[in-house]
Protein backbone atom coordinates (compact mmCIF):
# COMPACT_ATOMS: atom_id res chain seq x y z
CA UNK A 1 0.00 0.00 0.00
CA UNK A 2 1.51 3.14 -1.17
CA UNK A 3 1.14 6.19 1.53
CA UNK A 4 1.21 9.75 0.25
CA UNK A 5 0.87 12.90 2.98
CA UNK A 6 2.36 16.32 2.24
CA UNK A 7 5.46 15.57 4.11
CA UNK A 8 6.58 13.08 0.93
CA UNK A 9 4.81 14.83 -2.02
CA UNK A 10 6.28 17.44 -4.18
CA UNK A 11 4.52 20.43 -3.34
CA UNK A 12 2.94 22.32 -6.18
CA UNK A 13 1.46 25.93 -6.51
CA UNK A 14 -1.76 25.83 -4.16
CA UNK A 15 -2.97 28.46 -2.10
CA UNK A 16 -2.24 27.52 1.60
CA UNK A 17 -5.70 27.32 2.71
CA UNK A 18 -8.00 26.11 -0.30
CA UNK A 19 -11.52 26.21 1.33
CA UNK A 20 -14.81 26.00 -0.45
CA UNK A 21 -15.90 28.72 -1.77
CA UNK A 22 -18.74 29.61 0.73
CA UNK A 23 -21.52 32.34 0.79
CA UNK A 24 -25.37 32.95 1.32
CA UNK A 25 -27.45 30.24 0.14
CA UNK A 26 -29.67 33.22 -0.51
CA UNK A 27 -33.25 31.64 -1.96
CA UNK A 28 -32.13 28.29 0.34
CA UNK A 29 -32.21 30.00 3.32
CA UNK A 30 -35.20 32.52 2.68
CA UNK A 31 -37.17 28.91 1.89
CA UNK A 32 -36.72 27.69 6.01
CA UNK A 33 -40.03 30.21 6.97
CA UNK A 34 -42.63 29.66 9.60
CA UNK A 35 -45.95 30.24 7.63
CA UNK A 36 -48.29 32.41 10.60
CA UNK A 37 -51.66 31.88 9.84
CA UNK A 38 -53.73 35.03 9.92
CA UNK A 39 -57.22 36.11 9.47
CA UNK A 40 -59.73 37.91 11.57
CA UNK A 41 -61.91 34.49 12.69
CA UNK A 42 -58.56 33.29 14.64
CA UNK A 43 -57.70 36.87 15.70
CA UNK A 44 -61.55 37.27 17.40
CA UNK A 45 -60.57 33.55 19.29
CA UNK A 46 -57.15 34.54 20.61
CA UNK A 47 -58.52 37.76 22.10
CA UNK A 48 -61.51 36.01 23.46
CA UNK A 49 -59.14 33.30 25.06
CA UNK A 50 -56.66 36.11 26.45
CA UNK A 51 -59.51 37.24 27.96
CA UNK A 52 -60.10 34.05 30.53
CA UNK A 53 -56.67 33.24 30.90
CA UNK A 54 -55.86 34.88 34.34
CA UNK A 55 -55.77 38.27 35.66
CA UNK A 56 -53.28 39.67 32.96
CA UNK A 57 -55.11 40.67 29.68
CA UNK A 58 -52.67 41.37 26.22
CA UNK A 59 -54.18 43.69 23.67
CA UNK A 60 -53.52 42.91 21.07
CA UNK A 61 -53.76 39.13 21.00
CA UNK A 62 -52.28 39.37 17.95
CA UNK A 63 -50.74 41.69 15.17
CA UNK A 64 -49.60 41.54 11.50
CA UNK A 65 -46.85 44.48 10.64
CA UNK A 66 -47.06 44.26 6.91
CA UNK A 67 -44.62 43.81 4.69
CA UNK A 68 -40.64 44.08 5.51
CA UNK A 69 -37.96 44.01 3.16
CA UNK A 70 -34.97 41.77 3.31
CA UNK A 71 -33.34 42.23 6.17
CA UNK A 72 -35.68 44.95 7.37
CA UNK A 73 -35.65 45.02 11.07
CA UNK A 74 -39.93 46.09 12.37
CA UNK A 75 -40.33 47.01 16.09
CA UNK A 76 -43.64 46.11 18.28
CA UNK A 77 -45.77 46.36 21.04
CA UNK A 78 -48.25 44.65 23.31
CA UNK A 79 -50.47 46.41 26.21
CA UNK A 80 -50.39 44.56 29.07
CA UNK A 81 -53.08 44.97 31.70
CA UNK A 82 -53.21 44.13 35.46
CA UNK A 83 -57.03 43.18 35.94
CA UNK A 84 -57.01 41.35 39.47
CA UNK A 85 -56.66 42.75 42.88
CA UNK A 86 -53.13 42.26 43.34
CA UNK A 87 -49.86 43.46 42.20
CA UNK A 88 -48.36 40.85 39.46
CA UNK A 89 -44.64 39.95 38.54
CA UNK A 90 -43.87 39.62 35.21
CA UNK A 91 -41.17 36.41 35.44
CA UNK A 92 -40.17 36.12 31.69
CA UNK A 93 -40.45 37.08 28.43
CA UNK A 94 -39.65 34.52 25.75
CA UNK A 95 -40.25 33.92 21.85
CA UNK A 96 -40.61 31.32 19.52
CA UNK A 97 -38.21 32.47 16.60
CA UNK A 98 -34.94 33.69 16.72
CA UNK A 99 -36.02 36.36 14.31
CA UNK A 100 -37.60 38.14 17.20
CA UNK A 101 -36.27 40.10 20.15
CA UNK A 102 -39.07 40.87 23.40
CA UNK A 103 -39.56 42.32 26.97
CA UNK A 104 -41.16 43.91 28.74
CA UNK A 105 -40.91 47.55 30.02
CA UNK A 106 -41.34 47.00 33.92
CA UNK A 107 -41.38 44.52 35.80
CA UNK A 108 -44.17 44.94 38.24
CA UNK A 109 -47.74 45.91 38.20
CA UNK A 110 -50.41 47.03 40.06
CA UNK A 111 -53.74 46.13 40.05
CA UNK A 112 -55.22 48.16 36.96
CA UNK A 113 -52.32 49.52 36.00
CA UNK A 114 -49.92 48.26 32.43
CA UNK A 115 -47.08 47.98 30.47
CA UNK A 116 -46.01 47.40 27.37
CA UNK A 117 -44.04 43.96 26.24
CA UNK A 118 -41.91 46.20 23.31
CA UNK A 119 -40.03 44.03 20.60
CA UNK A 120 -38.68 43.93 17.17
CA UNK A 121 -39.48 41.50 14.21
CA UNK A 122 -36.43 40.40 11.88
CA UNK A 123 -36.74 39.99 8.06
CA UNK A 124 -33.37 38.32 7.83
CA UNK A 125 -33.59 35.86 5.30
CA UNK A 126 -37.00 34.96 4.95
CA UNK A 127 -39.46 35.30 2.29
CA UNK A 128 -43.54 34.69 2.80
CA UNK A 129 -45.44 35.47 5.74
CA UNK A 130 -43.62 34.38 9.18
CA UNK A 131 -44.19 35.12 12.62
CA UNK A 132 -43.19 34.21 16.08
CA UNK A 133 -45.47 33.58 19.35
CA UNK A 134 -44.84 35.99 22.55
CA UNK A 135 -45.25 33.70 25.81
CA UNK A 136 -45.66 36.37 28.86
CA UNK A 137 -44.97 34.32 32.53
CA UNK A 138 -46.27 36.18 35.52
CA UNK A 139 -47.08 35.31 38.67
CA UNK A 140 -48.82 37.01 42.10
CA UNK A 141 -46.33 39.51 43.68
CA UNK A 142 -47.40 38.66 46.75
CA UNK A 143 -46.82 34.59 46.21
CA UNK A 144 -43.55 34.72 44.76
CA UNK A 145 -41.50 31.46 44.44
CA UNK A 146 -37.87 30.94 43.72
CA UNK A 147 -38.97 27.72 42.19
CA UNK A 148 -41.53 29.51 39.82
CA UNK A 149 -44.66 27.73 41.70
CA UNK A 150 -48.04 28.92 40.57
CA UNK A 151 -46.30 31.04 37.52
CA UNK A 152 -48.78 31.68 34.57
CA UNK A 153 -48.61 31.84 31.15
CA UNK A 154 -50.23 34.50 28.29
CA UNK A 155 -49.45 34.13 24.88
CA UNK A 156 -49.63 36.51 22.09
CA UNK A 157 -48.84 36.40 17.76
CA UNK A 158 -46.94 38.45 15.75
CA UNK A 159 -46.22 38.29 12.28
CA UNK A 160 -45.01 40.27 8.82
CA UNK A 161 -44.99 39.07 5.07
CA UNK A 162 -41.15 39.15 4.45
CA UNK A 163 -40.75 40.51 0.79
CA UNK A 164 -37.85 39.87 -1.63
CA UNK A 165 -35.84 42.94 -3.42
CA UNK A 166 -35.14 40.73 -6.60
CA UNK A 167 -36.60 37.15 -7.82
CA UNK A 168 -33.97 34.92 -8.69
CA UNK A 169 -33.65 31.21 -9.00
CA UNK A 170 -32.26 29.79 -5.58
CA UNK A 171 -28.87 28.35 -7.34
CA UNK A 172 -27.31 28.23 -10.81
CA UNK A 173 -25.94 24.98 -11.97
CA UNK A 174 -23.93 25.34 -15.76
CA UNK A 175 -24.01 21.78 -15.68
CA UNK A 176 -21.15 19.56 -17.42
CA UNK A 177 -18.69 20.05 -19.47
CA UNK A 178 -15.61 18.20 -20.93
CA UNK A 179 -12.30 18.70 -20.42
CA UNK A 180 -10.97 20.88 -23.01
CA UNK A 181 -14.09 21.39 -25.09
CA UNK A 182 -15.69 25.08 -24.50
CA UNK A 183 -18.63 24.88 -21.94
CA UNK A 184 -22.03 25.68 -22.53
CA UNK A 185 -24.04 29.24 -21.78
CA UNK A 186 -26.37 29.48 -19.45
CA UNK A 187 -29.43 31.73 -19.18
CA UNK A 188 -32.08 32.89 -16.31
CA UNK A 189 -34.09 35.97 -15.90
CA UNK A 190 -34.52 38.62 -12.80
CA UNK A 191 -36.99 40.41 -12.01
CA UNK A 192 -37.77 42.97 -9.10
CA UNK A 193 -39.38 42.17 -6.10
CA UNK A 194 -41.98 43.34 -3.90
CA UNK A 195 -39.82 45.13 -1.45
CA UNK A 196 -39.95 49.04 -1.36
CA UNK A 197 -37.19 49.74 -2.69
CA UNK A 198 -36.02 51.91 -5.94
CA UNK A 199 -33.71 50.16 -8.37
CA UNK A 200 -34.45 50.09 -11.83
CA UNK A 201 -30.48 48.64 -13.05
CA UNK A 202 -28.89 45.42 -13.24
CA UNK A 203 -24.86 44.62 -12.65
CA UNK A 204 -23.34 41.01 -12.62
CA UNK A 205 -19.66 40.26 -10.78
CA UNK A 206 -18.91 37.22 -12.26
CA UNK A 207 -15.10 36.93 -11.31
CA UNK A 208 -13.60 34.05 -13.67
CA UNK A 209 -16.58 33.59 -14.89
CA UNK A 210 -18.35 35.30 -18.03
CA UNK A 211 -21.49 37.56 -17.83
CA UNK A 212 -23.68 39.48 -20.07
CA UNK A 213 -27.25 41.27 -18.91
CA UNK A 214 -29.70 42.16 -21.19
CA UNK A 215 -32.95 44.67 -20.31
CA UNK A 216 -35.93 43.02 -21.40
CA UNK A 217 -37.90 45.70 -20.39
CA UNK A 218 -39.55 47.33 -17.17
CA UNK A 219 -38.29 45.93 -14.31
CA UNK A 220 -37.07 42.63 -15.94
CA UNK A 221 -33.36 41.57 -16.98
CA UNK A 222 -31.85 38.67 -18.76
CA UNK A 223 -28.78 37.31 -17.74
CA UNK A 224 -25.99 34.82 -19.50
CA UNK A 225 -23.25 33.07 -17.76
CA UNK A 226 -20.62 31.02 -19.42
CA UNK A 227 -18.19 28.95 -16.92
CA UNK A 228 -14.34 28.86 -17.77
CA UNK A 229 -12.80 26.15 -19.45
CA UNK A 230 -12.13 23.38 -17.20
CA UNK A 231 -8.66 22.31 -16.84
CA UNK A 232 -8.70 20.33 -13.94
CA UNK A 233 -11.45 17.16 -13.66
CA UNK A 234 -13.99 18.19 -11.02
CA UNK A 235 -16.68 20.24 -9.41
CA UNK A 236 -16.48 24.29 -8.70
CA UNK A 237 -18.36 26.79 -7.67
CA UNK A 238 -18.20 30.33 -7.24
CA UNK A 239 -21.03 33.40 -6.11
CA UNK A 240 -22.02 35.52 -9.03
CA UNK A 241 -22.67 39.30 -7.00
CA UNK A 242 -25.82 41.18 -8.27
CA UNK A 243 -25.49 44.31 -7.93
CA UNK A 244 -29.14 46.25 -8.18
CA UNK A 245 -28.47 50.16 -8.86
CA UNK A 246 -30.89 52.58 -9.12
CA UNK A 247 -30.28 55.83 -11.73
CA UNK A 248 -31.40 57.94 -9.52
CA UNK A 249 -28.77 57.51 -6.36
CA UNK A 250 -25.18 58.07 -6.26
CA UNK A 251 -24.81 55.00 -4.18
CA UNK A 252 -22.67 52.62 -5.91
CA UNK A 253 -25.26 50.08 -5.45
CA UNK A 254 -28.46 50.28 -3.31
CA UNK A 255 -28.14 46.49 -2.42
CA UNK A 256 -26.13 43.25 -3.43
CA UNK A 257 -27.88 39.62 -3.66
CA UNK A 258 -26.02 36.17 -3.82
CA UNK A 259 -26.58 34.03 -6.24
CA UNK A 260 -24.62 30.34 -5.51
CA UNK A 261 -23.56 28.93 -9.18
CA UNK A 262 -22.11 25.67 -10.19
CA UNK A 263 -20.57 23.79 -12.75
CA UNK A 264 -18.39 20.44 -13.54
CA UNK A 265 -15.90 19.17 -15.39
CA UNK A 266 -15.94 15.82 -16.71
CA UNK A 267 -13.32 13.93 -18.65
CA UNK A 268 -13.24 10.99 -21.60
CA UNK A 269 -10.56 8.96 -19.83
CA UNK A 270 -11.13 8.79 -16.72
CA UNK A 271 -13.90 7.79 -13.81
CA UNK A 272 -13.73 9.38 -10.48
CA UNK A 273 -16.31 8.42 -7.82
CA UNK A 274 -17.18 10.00 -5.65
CA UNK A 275 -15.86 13.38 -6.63
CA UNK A 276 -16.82 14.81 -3.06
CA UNK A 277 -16.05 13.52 0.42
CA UNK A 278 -17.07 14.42 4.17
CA UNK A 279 -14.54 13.39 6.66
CA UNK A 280 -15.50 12.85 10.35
CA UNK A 281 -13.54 11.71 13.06
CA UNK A 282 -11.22 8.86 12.45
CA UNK A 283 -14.23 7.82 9.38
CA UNK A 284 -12.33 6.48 6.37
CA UNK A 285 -13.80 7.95 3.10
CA UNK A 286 -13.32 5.91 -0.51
CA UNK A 287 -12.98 7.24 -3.81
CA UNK A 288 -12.27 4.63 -6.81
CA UNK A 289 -10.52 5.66 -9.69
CA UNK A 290 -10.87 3.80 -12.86
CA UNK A 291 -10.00 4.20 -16.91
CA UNK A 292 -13.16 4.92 -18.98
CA UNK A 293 -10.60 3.29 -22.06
CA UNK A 294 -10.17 -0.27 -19.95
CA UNK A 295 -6.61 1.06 -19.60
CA UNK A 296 -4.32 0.80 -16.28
CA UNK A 297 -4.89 3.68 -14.30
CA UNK A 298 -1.37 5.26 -12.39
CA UNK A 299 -1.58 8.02 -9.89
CA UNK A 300 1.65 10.11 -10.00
CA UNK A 301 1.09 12.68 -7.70
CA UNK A 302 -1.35 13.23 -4.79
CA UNK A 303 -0.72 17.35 -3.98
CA UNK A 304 -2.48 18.16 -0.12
CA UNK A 305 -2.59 21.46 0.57
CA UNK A 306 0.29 23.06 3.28
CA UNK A 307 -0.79 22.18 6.92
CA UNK A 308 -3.92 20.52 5.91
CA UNK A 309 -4.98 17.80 8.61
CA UNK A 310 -5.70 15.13 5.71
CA UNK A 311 -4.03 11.73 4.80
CA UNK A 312 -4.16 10.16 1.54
CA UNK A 313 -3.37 6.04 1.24
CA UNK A 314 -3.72 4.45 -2.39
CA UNK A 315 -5.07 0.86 -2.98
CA UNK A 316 -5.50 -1.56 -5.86
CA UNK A 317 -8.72 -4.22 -5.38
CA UNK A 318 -9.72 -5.95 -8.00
CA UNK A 319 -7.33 -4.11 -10.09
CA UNK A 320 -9.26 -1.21 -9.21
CA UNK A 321 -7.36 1.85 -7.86
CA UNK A 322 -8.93 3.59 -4.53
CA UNK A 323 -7.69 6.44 -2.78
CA UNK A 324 -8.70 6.45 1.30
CA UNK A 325 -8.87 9.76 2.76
CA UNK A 326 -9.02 10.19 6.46
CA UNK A 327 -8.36 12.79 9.20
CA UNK A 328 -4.58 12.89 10.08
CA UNK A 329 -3.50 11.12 12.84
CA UNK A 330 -0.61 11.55 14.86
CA UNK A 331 0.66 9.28 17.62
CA UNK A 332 -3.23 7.48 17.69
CA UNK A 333 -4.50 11.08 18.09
CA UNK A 334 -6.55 12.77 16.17
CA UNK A 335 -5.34 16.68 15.13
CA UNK A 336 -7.54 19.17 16.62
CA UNK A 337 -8.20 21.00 13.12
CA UNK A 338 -10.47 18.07 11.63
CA UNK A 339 -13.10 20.13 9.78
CA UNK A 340 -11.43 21.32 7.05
CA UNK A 341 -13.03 21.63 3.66
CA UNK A 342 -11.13 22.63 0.11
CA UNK A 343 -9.96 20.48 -2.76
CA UNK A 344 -7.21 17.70 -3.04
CA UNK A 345 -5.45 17.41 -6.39
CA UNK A 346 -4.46 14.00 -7.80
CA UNK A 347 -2.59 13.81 -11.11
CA UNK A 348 -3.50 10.97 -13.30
CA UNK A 349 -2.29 9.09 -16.45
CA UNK A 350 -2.38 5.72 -18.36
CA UNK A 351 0.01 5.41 -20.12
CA UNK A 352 -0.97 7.79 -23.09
CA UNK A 353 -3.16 10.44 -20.92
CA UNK A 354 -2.39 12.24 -18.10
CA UNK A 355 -4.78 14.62 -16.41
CA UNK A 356 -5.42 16.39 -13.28
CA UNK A 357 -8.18 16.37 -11.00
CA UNK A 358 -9.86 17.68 -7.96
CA UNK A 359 -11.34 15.69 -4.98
CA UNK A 360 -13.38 17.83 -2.73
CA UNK A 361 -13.58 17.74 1.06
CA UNK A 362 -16.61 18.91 2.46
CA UNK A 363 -16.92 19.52 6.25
């Protein structure tokens, strides 16, 4: 069994740390939403139930704020009322989505008296109508408990329709091409959002990769992307950076949007499988190599990035070559940096081709 690490393979030009490319899953993320439901039948029930729940009474039992761009940030309030003959505590104030921030404004009160439970409602990365549920513990001032006997509970909604600045697809995959042969264009269309915000102009940074936009008319653009040529066998990605301008500002840009984009190259000779990896622990992770000509396949080369916690062992079965990848060891120990994610280069030939390829470690 033949043993490569980078402490007995040539090293080649790599960048020292070659980590994934990595940045908002925009349309991905804004997908995870919590739908609230909302309409004036369950509104009418949660006040009447707020009602009979105890001494405290919240007005109102629930709100909707509208719409909120990406990102927007919406603040909030409830009127609490003491309606019993005693002073109440409020214990806590907690939420049900981490899009929302909540307390309240005192912490004590009297019989008839209120306060307000004063919040804030996040946008982030949402899209659709969300919300989150306010749960209000209290108990009697005078029958306080350390151990939060006898606390009660009122529970209010609030909500907002998150709204998008742009409508794009969620990811862009180019899909294959072959090594050496020019890849194929790619095409999708943008449009603007709901959101409230003025941009009527459409920029694309592509990096190394080609772009071209194309007005089709009010508030709608056409864009093409073309990948590079491939000249190592594998998978890439890269963000493509939207920039939405609006003719009217002197802001460079009034907002940027993420748009993930894909793309692989394949070759004629040879078979790699699979082309990704996750490593965990001391877990041992296979990829088989094979000729797509019947040929004998030779690995000359195995290049691991500097300092990267990764060993590479090759392995004929079958007369079938395999490459194990596992997290590096040292002295039965595992190394403390064990999540690391980039790509592995392996240089391949037999006996008439030779060509390079990527195997990617994903974390």
């Amino acid at each position: 069994m033949e043993f490569f690490s980078q402490h007995n393979i040539a090293s080649a030009a790599w960048p020292k740390k070659a980590l994934l490319p990595c940045g908002l899953d925009l349309l991905a993320a804004l997908g995870l939403v919590v739908i609230l439901i909302w309409n004036q039948s369950d509104k009418k029930n949660a006040e009447a139930s707020a009602k009979t729940s105890g001494p405290l009474l919240i007005t109102p039992a629930q709100q909707h704020l509208g719409k909120l761009n990406l990102f927007e940030k919406k603040d909030f309030s409830f009127t609490i009322k003491n309606q019993g003959n005693e002073p109440l505590r409020i214990v806590k104030v907690e939420h049900s989505c981490g899009c929302t921030e909540a307390k309240a404004d005192r912490d004590v009160i009297a019989p008839g008296e209120t306060a307000q439970i004063i919040g804030s409602l996040n946008a982030e990365n949402r899209v659709g109508e969300f919300g989150s549920q306010i749960l209000v513990s209290y108990q009697s001032e005078s029958q306080r408990d350390p151990e939060d006997q006898g606390v009660m509970q009122l529970k209010a909604l609030v909500g907002a329709k998150a709204v998008t600045l742009i409508n794009l697809p969620a990811h862009l995959d180019l899909g294959e091409t072959i090594l050496g042969q020019e890849p194929k264009t790619m095409t999708f269309e943008v449009t603007k959002g709901e959101a409230e915000v003025e941009w009527d102009g459409l920029k694309v940074q592509a990096g190394n990769l080609k772009s071209e936009v194309k007005s089709l008319g009010k508030d709608k653009w056409q864009v093409k992307v073309l990948a590079p040529k491939g000249e190592v066998v594998g998978s890439s990605r890269k963000d493509l950076v939207l920039e939405l301008l609006n003719s009217n500002s002197s802001e460079a840009a009034v907002s940027k949007q993420i748009l993930p984009v894909s793309w692989k190259t394949v070759s004629e000779n040879f078979s790699i499988s699979p082309s990704g990896i996750y490593l965990s622990g001391d877990r041992v992770a296979k990829v088989k190599i094979k000729s797509l000509k019947g040929k004998p396949v030779e690995i000359s080369r195995v290049d691991i990035p500097q300092d990267v916690p990764v060993q590479v062992k090759q392995a004929k079965v079958d007369d079938q070559v395999h490459l194990e990848f596992q997290n590096f060891q040292s002295k039965g120990k595992l190394n403390n940096q064990v999540h690391w994610s980039g790509k592995i280069q392996l240089y391949l030939h037999d006996g008439f081709v030779k060509e390079r390829c990527w195997v990617t470690i994903i974390k």
